[in-house]
Protein backbone atom coordinates (compact mmCIF):
# COMPACT_ATOMS: atom_id res chain seq x y z
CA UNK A 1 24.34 135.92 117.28
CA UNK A 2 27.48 133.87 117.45
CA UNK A 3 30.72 135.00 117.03
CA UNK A 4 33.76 133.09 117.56
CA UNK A 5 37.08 134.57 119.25
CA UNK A 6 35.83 138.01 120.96
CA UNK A 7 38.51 140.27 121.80
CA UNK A 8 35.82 142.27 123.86
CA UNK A 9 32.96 141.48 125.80
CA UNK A 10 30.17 144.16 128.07
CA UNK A 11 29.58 143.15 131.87
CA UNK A 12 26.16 143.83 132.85
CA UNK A 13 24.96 143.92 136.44
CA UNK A 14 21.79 143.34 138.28
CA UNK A 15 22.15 145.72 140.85
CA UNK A 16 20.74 145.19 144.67
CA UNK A 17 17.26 145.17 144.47
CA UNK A 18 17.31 146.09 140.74
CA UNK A 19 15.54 143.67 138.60
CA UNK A 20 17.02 144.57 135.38
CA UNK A 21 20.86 144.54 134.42
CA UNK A 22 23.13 147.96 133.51
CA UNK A 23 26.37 148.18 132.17
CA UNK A 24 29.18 147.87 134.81
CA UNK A 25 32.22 147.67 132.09
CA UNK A 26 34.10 146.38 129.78
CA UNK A 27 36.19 143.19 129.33
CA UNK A 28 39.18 143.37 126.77
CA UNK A 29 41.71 140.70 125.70
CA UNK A 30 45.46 141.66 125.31
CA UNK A 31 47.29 138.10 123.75
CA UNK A 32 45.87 135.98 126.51
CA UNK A 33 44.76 138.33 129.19
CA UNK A 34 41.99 140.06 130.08
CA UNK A 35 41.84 143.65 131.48
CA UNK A 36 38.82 145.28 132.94
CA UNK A 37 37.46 148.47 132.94
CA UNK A 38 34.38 150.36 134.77
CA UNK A 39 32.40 152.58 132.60
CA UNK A 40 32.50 155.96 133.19
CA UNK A 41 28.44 156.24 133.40
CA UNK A 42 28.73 153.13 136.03
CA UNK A 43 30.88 155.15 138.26
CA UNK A 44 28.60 157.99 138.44
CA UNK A 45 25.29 155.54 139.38
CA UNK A 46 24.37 156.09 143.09
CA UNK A 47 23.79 152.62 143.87
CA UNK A 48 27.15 151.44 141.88
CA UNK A 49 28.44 148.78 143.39
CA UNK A 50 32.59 147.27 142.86
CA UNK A 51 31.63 143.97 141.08
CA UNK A 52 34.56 142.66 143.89
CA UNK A 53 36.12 144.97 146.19
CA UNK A 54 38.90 142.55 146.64
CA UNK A 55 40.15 142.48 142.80
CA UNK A 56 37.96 145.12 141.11
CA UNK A 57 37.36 147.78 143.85
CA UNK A 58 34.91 150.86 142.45
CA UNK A 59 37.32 153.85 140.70
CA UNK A 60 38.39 154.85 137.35
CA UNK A 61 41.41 152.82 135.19
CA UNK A 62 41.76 149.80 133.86
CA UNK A 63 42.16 146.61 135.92
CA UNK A 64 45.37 143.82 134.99
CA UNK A 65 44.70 140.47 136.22
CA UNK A 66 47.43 139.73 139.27
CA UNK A 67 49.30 136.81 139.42
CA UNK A 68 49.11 133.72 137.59
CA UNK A 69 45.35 135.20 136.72
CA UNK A 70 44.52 136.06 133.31
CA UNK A 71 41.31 137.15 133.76
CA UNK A 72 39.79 138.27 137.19
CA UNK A 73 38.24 135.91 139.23
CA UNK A 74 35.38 137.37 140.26
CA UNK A 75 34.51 137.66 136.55
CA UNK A 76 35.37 133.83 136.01
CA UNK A 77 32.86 133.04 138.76
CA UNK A 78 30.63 134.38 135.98
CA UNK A 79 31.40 132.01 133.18
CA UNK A 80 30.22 128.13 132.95
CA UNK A 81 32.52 125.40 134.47
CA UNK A 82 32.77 121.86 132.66
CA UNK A 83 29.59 120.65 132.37
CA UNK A 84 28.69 124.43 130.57
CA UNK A 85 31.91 124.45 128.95
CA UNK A 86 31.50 120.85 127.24
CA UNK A 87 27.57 121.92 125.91
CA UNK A 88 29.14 125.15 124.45
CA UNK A 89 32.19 122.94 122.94
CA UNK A 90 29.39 120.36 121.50
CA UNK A 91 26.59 123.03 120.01
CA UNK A 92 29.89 125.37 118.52
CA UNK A 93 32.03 122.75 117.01
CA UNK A 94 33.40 125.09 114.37
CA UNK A 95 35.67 126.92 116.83
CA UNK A 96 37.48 126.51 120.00
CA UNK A 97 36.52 128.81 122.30
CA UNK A 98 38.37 130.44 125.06
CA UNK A 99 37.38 132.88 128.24
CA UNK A 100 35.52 135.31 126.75
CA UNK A 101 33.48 132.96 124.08
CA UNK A 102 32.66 130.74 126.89
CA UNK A 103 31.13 133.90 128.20
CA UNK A 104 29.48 135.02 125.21
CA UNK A 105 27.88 131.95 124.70
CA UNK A 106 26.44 130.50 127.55
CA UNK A 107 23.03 131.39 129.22
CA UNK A 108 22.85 134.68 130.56
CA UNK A 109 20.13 133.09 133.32
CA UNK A 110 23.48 132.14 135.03
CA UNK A 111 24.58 131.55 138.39
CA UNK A 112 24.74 135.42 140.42
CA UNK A 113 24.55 139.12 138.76
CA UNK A 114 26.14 139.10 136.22
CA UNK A 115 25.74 138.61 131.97
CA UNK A 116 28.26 139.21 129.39
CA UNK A 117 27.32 140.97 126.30
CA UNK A 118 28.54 141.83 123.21
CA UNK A 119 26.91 145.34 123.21
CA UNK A 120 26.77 148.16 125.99
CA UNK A 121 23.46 149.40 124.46
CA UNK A 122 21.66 146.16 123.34
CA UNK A 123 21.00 143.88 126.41
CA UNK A 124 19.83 140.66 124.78
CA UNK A 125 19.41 137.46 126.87
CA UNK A 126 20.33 134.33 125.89
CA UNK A 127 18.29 130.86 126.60
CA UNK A 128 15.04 132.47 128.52
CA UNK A 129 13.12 129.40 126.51
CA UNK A 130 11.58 126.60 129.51
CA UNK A 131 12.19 123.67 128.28
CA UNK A 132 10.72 120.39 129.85
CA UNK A 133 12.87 118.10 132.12
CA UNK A 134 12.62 115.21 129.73
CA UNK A 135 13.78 117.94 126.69
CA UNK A 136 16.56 118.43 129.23
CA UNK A 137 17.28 115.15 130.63
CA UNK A 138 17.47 113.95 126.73
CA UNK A 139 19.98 116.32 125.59
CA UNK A 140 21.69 115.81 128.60
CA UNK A 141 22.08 112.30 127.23
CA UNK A 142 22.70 113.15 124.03
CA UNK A 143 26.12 115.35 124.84
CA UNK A 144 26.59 112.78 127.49
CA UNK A 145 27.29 109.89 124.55
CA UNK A 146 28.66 112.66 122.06
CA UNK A 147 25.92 111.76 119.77
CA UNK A 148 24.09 114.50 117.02
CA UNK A 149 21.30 116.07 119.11
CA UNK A 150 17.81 116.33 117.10
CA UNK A 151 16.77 119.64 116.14
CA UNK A 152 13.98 118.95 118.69
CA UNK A 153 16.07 119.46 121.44
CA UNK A 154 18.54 122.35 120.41
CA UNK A 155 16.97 125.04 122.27
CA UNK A 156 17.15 123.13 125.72
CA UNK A 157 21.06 123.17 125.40
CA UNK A 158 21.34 126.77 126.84
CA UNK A 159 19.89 126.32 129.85
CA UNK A 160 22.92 123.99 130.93
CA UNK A 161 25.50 125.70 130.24
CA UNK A 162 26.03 128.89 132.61
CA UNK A 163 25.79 126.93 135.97
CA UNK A 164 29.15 125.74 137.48
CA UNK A 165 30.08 122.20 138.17
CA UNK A 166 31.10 119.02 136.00
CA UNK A 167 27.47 117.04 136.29
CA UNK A 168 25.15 117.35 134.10
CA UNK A 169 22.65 119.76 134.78
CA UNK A 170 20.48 122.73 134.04
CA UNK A 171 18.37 126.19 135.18
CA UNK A 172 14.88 125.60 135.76
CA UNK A 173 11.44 127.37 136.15
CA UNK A 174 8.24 125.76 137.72
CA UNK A 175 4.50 126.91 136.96
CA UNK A 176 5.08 128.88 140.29
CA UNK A 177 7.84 130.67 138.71
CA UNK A 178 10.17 129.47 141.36
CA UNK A 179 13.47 128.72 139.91
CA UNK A 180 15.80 125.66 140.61
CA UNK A 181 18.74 124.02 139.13
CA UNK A 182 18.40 120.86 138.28
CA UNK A 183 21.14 118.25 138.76
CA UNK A 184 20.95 114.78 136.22
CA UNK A 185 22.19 111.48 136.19
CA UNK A 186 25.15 110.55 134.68
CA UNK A 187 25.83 107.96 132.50
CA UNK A 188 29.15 107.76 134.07
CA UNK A 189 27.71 107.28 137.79
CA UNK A 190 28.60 103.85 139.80
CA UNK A 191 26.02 104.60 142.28
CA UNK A 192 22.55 106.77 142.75
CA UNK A 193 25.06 110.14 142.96
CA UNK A 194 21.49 111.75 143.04
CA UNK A 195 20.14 110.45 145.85
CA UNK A 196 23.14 110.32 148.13
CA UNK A 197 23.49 114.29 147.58
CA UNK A 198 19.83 114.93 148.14
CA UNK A 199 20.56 112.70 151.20
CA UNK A 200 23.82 114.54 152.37
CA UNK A 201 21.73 118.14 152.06
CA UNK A 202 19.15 116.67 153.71
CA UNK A 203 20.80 115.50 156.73
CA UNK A 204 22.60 118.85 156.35
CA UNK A 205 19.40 120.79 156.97
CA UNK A 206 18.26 118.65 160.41
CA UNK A 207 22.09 119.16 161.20
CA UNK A 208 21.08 122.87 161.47
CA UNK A 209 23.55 123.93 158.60
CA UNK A 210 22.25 126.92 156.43
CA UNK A 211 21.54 124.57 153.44
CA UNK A 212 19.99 125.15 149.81
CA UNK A 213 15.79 123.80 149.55
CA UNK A 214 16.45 120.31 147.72
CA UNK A 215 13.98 118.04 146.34
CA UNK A 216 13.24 114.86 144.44
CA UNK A 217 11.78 114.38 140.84
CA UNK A 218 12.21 112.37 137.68
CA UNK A 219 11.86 112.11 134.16
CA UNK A 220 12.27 109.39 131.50
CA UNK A 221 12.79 107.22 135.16
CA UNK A 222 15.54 108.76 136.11
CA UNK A 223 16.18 110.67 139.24
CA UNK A 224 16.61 114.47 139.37
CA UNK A 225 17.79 116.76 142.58
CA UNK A 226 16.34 120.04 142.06
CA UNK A 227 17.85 123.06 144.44
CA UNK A 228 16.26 126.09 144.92
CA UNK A 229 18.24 128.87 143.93
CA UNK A 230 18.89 131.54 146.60
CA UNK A 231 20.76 133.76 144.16
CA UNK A 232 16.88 135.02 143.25
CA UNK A 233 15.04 137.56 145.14
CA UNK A 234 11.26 137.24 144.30
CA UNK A 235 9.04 140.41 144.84
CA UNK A 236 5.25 140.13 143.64
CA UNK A 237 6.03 139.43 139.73
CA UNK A 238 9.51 141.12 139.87
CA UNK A 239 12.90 139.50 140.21
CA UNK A 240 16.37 140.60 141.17
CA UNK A 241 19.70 138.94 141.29
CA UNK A 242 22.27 138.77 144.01
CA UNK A 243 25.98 138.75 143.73
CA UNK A 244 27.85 136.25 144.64
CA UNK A 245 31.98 135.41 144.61
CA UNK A 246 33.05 131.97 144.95
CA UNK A 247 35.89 130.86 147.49
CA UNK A 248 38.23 131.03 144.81
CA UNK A 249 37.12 134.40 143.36
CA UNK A 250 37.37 136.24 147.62
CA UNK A 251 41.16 134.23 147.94
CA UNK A 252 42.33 135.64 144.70
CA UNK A 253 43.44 131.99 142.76
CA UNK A 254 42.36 130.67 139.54
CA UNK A 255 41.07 126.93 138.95
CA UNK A 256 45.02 126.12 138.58
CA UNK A 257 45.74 127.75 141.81
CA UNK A 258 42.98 126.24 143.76
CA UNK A 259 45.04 123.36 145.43
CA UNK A 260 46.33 126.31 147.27
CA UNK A 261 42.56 127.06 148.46
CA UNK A 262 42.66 126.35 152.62
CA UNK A 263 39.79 126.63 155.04
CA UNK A 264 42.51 128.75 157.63
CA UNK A 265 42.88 131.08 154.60
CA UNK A 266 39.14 131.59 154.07
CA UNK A 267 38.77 132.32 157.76
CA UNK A 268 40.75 134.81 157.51
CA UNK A 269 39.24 136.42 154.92
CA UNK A 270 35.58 136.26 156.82
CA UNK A 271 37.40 137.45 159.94
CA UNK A 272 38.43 140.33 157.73
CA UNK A 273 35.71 141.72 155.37
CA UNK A 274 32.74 139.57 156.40
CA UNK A 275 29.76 140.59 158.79
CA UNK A 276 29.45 139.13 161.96
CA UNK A 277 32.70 136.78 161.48
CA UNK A 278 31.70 134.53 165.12
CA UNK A 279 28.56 133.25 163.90
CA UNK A 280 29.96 132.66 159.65
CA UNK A 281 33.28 130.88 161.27
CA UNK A 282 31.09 128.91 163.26
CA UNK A 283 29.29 127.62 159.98
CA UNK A 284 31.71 127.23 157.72
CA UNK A 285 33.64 125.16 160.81
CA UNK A 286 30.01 123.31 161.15
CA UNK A 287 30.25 122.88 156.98
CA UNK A 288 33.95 121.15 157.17
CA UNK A 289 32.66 118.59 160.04
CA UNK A 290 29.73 117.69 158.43
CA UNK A 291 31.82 117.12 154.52
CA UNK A 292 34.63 115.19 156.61
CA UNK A 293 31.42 113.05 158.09
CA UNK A 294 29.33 112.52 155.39
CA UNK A 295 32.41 111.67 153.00
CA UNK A 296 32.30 114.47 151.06
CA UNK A 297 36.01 115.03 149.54
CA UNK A 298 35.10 117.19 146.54
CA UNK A 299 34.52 120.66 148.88
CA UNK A 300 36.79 122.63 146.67
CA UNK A 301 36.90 126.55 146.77
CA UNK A 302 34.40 126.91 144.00
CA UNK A 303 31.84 124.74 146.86
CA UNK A 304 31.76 127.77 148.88
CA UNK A 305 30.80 131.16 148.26
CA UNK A 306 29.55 134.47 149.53
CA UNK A 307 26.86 137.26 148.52
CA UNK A 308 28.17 141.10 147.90
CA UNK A 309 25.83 144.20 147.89
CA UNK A 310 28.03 146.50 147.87
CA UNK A 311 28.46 147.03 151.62
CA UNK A 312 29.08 143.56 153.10
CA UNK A 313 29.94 139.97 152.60
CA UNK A 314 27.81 136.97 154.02
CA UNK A 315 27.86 133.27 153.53
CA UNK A 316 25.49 131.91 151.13
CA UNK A 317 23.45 128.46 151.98
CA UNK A 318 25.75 125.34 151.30
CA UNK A 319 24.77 123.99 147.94
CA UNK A 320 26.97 121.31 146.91
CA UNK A 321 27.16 118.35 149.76
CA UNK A 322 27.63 115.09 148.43
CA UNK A 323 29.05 111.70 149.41
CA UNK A 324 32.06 110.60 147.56
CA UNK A 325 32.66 106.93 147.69
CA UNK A 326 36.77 105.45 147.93
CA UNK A 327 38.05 102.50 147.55
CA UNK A 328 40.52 102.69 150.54
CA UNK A 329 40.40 103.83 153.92
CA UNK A 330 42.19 107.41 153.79
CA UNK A 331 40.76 110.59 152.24
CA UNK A 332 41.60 113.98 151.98
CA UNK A 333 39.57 117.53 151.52
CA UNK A 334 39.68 119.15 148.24
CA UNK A 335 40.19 122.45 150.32
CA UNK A 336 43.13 121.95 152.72
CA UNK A 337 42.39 121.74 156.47
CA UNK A 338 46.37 122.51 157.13
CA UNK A 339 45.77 121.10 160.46
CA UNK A 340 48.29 118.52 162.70
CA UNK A 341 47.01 115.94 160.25
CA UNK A 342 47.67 118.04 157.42
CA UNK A 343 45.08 117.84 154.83
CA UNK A 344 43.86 114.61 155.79
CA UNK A 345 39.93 114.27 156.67
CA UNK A 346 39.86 112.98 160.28
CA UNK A 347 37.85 114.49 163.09
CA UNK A 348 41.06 114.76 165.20
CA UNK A 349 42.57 117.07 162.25
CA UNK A 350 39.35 119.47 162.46
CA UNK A 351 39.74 119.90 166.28
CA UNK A 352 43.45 120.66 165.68
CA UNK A 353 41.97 123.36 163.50
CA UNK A 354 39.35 124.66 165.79
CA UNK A 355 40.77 127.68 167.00
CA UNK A 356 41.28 129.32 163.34
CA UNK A 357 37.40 129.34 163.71
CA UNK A 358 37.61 131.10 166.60
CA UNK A 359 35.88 128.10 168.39
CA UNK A 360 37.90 126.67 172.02
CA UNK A 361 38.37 122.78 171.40
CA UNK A 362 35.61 121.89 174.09
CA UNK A 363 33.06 123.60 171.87
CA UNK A 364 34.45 122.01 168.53
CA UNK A 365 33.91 118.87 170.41
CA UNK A 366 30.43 119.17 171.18
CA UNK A 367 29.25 120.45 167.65
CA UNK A 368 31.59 117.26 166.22
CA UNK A 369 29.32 114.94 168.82
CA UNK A 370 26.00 117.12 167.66
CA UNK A 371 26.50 116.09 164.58
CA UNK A 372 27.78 112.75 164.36
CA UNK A 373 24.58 112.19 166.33
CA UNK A 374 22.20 113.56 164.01
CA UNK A 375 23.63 111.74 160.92
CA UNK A 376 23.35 108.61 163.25
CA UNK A 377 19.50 109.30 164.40
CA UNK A 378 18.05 110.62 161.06
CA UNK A 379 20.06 108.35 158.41
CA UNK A 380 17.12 105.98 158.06
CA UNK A 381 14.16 108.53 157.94
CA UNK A 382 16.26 110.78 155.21
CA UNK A 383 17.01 107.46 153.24
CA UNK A 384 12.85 106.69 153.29
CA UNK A 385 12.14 109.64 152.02
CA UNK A 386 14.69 109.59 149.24
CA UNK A 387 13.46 105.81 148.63
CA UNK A 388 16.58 104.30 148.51
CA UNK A 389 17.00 101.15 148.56
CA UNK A 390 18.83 98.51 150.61
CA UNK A 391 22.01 98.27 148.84
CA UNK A 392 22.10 101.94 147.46
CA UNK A 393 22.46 102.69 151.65
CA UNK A 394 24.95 99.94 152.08
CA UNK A 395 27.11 101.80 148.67
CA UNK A 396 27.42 104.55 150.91
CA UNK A 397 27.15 103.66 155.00
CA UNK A 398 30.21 103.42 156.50
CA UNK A 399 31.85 103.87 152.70
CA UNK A 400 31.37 107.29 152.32
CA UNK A 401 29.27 108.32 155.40
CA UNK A 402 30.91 107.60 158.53
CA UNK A 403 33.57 106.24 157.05
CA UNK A 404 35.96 104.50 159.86
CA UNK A 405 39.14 106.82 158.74
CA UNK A 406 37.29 109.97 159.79
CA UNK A 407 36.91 108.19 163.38
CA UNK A 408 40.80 107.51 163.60
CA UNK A 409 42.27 108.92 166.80
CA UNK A 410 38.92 109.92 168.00
């Protein structure tokens, strides 16, 4: 069913421990904003949860969108991102969609606990076809070069376009029923963007950093990360969904508002509402070291994120480490350090920063030394394994990982 322009659309929910979705509300669009609304039926569940208790706490009345927002957040973190958002633009050409058709026509296998519908009675899921890699990698391709896609291939579009991000990629199920996303090559890529991130999480995990599974595949002899998807509960046959809210959704911006994102101001926030704050500040402070070391500039709000079941927040596993490569020396975080250095991603700048983390600058020290060590002792056994090759480690050693600027001051 595809209809263009919704004024309206259902929120379901997977509630925790629940393996199928109810109705939480309803989404309706006023000129170009869109106002919430719990149902009535919701409310009165026992296990009802607030979708966020930040922007949409659990009571009666209808919800505006604050600021600059016009929808809520923590209902954006819902719909696809640019990758999704360009496969919905190529398969519905006839229209052009906004917030809520995005919604409507994506995957409902998407990212979290929530599915937008347009019934309240009717749940019908969209894209719960498993198509091969190679059906995916080709269409991948296909949209890639703007090119017709073959009829063939049509039903693998789906499964790419309710996970967030601007890379290609799609949702996944193995024989074991274990469920990954699957990140592609692009034709756009200037290096093996593939292998450096399975690299990056890699490292990440000997770090000690709470880190997604990752592993290596191909198809059509191209390389494929696959990441286990934590967002999944598995129980016998039976699955449930977890909640999650992305940085941007628990500081309240929008994408156009996320140059305002800061690490200080998500500290607050877990020193605030999130369970045991020490141990989560300590991460995420872990998390910023590590990006700022392995050259990874593109850790922007929607990069970190948190799971919600109703009674508590806690970090979810880093998912999205990878090196970016520069041409000159300086770099900056896509989420703002605000340290003595301002925004710029030196080691110096994160131990002017420590302290927000609730970490004393001796301590910050050692886990910067930790982990500058680790990268240094395990680079070569993490590049075997990913069988890279000579100059695919020389793109990125001392380029992107390690980079001299981070070092400056040190």
């Amino acid at each position: 069913m595809t209809i263009s322009n919704a004024q309206s659309a259902y929120v379901w929910i997977w509630l925790p421990e629940e393996t199928g979705p109810v109705v939480a509300g309803k989404i309706e669009k006023q000129g170009e904003r869109h106002f919430f609304t719990y149902g009535r039926s919701y409310r009165d569940r026992e296990n009802a949860i607030a979708i966020s208790p930040l922007e949409l706490p659990l009571q009666s009345g209808t919800f505006e969108p604050e600021g600059l927002n016009n929808i809520h957040s923590c209902l954006r973190d819902g719909a696809p991102d640019a990758w999704g958002r360009r496969v919905v633009n190529y398969k519905n050409t006839g229209i052009e969609p906004d917030e809520l058709d995005y919604m409507l026509l994506s995957g409902s296998d998407r990212i979290g606990a929530l599915d937008f519908q347009y019934s309240s009675t009717d749940y019908q899921p969209r894209g719960l076809d498993h198509p091969s890699l190679d059906d995916l990698m080709k269409a991948a391709e296909f949209i890639e070069r703007n090119q017709p896609l073959p009829v063939e291939l049509d039903y693998a579009l789906l499964h790419g376009t309710s996970v967030g991000g601007a890379r290609p990629k799609a949702l996944i199920i193995d024989d074991k029923q274990q469920q990954y996303i699957a990140k592609f090559s692009s034709t756009t890529d200037t290096y093996n963007v593939v292998k450096a991130e399975y690299v990056a999480m890699k490292l990440a995990q000997v770090a000690g950093l709470n880190v997604a599974e990752v592993s290596l595949t191909q198809s059509l002899g191209k390389d494929i990360l696959l990441i286990k998807r934590f967002d999944r509960v598995h129980s016998g046959e039976s699955v449930s969904r977890r909640l999650m809210l992305s940085g941007l959704s628990l500081l309240g911006l929008n994408e156009m508002e996320a140059r305002y994102a800061s690490y200080r101001n998500l500290a607050d926030v877990i020193r605030q509402r999130f369970s045991e704050p020490g141990m989560t500040l300590e991460e995420l402070y872990r998390r910023l070291v590590f990006n700022v070391l392995l050259g990874n500039t593109d850790d922007h709000a929607r990069n970190h994120s948190a799971f919600w079941d109703g009674r508590e927040f806690t970090l979810t596993p880093a998912y999205d480490i990878c090196p970016q490569l520069r041409t000159g020396l300086e770099a900056t975080q896509a989420m703002s350090l605000e340290g003595d250095e301002g925004n710029h991603s030196t080691l110096t700048n994160c131990l002017s920063i420590a302290p927000t983390f609730q970490i004393n600058k001796d301590n910050a020290k050692e886990i910067i030394e930790s982990l500058i060590k680790v990268i240094r002792d395990h680079w070569s056994d993490v590049c075997d394994d990913a069988q890279m090759t000579v100059i695919e480690r020389a793109h990125l050693w001392e380029r992107a990982i390690l980079n001299p600027y981070c070092f400056q001051g040190w």
